[in-house]
C-alpha atoms as a PDB file:
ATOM      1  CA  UNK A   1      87.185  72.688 220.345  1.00  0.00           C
ATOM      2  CA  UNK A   2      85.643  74.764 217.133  1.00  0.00           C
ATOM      3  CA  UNK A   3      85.034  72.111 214.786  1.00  0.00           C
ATOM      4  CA  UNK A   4      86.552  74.422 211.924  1.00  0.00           C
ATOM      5  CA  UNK A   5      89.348  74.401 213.267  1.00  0.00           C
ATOM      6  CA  UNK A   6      90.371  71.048 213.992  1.00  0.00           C
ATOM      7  CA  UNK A   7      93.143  69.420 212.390  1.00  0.00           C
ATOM      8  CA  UNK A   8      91.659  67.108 210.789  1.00  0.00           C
ATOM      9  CA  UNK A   9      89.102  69.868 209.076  1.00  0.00           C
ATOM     10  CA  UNK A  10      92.415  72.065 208.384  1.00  0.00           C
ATOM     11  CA  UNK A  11      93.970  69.146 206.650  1.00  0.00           C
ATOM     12  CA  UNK A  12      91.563  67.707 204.397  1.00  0.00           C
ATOM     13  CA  UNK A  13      90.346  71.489 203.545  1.00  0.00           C
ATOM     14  CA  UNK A  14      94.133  72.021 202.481  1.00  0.00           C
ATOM     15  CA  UNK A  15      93.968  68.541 200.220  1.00  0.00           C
ATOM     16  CA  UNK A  16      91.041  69.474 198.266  1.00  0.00           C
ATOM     17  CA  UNK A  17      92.229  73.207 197.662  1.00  0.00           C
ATOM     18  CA  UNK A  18      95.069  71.455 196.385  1.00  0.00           C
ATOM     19  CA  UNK A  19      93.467  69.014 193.877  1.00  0.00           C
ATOM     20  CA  UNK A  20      91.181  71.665 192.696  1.00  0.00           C
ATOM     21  CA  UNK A  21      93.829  73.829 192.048  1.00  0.00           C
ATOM     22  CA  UNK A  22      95.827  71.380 189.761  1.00  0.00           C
ATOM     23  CA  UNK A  23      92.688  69.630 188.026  1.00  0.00           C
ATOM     24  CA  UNK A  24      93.116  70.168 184.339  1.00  0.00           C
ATOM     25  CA  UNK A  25      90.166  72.117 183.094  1.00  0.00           C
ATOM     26  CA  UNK A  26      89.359  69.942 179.874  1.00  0.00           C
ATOM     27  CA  UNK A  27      91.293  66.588 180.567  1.00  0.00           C
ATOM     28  CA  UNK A  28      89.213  65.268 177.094  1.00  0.00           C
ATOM     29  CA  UNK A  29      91.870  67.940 174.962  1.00  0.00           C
ATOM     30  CA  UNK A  30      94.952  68.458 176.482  1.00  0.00           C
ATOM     31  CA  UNK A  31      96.500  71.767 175.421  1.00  0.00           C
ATOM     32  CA  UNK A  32      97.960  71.844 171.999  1.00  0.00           C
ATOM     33  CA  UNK A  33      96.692  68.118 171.619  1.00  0.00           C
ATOM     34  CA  UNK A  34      94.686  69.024 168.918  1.00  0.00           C
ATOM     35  CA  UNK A  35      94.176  71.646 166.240  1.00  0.00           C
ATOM     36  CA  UNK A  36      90.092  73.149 165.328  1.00  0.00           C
ATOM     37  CA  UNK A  37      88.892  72.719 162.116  1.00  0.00           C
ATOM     38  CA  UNK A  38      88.851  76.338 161.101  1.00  0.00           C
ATOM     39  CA  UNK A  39      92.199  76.812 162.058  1.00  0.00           C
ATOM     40  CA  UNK A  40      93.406  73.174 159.929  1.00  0.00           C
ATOM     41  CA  UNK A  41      91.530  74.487 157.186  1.00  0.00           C
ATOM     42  CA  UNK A  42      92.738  78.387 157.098  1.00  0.00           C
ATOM     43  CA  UNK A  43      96.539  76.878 157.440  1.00  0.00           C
ATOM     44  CA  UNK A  44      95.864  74.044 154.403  1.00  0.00           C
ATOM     45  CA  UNK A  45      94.588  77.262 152.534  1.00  0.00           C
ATOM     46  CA  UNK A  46      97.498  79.645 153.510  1.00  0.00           C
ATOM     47  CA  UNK A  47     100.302  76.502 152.128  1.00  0.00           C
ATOM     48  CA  UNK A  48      97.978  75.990 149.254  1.00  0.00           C
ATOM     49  CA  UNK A  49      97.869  79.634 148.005  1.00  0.00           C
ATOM     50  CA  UNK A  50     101.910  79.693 148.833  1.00  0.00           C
ATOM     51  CA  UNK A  51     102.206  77.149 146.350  1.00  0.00           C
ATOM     52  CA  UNK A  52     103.818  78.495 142.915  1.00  0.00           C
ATOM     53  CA  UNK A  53     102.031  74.903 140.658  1.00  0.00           C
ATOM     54  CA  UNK A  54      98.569  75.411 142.503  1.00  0.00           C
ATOM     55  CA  UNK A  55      95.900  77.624 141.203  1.00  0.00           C
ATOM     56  CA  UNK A  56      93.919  77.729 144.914  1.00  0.00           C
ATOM     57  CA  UNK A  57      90.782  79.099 143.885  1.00  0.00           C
ATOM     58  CA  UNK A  58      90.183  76.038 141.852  1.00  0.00           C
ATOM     59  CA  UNK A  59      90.248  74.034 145.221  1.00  0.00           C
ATOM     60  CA  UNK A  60      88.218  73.655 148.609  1.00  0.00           C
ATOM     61  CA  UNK A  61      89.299  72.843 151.554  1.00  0.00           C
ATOM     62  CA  UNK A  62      86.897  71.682 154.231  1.00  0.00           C
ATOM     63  CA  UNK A  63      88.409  69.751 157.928  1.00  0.00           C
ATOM     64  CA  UNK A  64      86.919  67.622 160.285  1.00  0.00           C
ATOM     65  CA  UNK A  65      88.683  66.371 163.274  1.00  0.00           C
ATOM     66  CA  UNK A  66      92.054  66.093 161.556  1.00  0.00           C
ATOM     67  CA  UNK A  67      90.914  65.166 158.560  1.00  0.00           C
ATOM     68  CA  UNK A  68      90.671  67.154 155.454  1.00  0.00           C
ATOM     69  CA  UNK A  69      89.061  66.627 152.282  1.00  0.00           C
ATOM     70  CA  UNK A  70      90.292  68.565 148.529  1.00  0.00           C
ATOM     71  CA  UNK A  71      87.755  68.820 146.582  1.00  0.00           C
ATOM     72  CA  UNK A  72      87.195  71.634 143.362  1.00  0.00           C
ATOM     73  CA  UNK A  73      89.387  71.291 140.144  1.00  0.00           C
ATOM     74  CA  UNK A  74      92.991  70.476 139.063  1.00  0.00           C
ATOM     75  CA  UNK A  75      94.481  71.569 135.938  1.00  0.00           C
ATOM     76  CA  UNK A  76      97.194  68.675 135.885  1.00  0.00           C
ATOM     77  CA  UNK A  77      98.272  65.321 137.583  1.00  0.00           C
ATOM     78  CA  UNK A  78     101.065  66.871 138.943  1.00  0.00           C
ATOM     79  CA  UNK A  79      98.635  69.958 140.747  1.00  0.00           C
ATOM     80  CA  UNK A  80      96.787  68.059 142.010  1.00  0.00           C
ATOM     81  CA  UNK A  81      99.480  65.760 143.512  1.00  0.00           C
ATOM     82  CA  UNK A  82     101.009  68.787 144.886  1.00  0.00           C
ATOM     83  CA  UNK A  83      98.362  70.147 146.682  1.00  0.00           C
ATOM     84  CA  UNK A  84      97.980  66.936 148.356  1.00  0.00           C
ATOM     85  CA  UNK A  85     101.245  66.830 149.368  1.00  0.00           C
ATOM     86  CA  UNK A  86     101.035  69.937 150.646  1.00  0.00           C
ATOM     87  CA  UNK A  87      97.898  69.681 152.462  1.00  0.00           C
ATOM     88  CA  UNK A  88      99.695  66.530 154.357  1.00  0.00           C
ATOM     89  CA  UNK A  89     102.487  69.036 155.308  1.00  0.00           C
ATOM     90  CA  UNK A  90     100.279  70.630 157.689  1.00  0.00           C
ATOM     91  CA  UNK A  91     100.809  70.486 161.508  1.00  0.00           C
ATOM     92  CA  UNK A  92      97.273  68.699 162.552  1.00  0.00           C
ATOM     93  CA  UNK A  93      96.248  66.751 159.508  1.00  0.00           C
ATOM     94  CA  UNK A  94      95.986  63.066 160.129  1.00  0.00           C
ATOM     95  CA  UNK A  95      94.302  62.312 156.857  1.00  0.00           C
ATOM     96  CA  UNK A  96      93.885  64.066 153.224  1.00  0.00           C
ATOM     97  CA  UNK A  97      90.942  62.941 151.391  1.00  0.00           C
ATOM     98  CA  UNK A  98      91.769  63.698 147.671  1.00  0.00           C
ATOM     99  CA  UNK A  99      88.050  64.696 145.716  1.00  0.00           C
ATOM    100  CA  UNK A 100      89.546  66.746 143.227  1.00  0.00           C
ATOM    101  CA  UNK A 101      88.739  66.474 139.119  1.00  0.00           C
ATOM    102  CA  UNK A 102      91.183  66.995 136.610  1.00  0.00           C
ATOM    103  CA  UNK A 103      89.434  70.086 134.392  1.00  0.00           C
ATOM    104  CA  UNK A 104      87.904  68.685 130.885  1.00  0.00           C
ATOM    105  CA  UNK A 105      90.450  69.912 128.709  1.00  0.00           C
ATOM    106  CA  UNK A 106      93.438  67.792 131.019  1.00  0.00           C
ATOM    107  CA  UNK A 107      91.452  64.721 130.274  1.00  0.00           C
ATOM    108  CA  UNK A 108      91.234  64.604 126.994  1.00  0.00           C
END
């Protein structure tokens, strides 16, 4: 009997086509586990320049696995809260990191 076509052979050849087939390709980042840092950061600066209280080219945006840091200038308390808030709106962010300053003339 051909050895390549034994049962046996024929069996387990079927069983590993079959585990192959259905292996998950990355099994470390499931699909739609987890958003890249260009994309977090282009969608925290697309809700930040949607916001009517936010001046957005007073603030940076920069993301690192979920998290994502503010950092530039705020022209009020009340800004600067909001762009927080609405940097935490965003599918993907686990953490915001607040580093903005209130501009010179707001402190006073």
């Amino acid at each position: 009997m051909n050895n390549l076509t034994s049962l046996p052979t024929l069996l387990s050849g079927l069983v590993l086509a079959t585990l192959v087939a259905c292996a998950s390709t990355n099994p470390a980042a499931p699909t739609g586990a987890q958003v890249s840092d260009a994309a977090l950061t282009n969608n925290v600066l697309a809700t930040l320049a949607q916001q009517k209280d936010i001046n957005p080219a007073t603030i940076a945006v920069e993301s690192y696995d979920g998290e994502v840091r503010l950092s530039g200038f705020a022209a009020s308390q009340q800004e600067m809260d909001t762009a927080v808030a609405a940097a935490r709106s965003i599918a993907g962010v686990k953490v915001v990191r607040n580093d903005m300053k209130l501009t010179e003339e707001q402190k006073k």
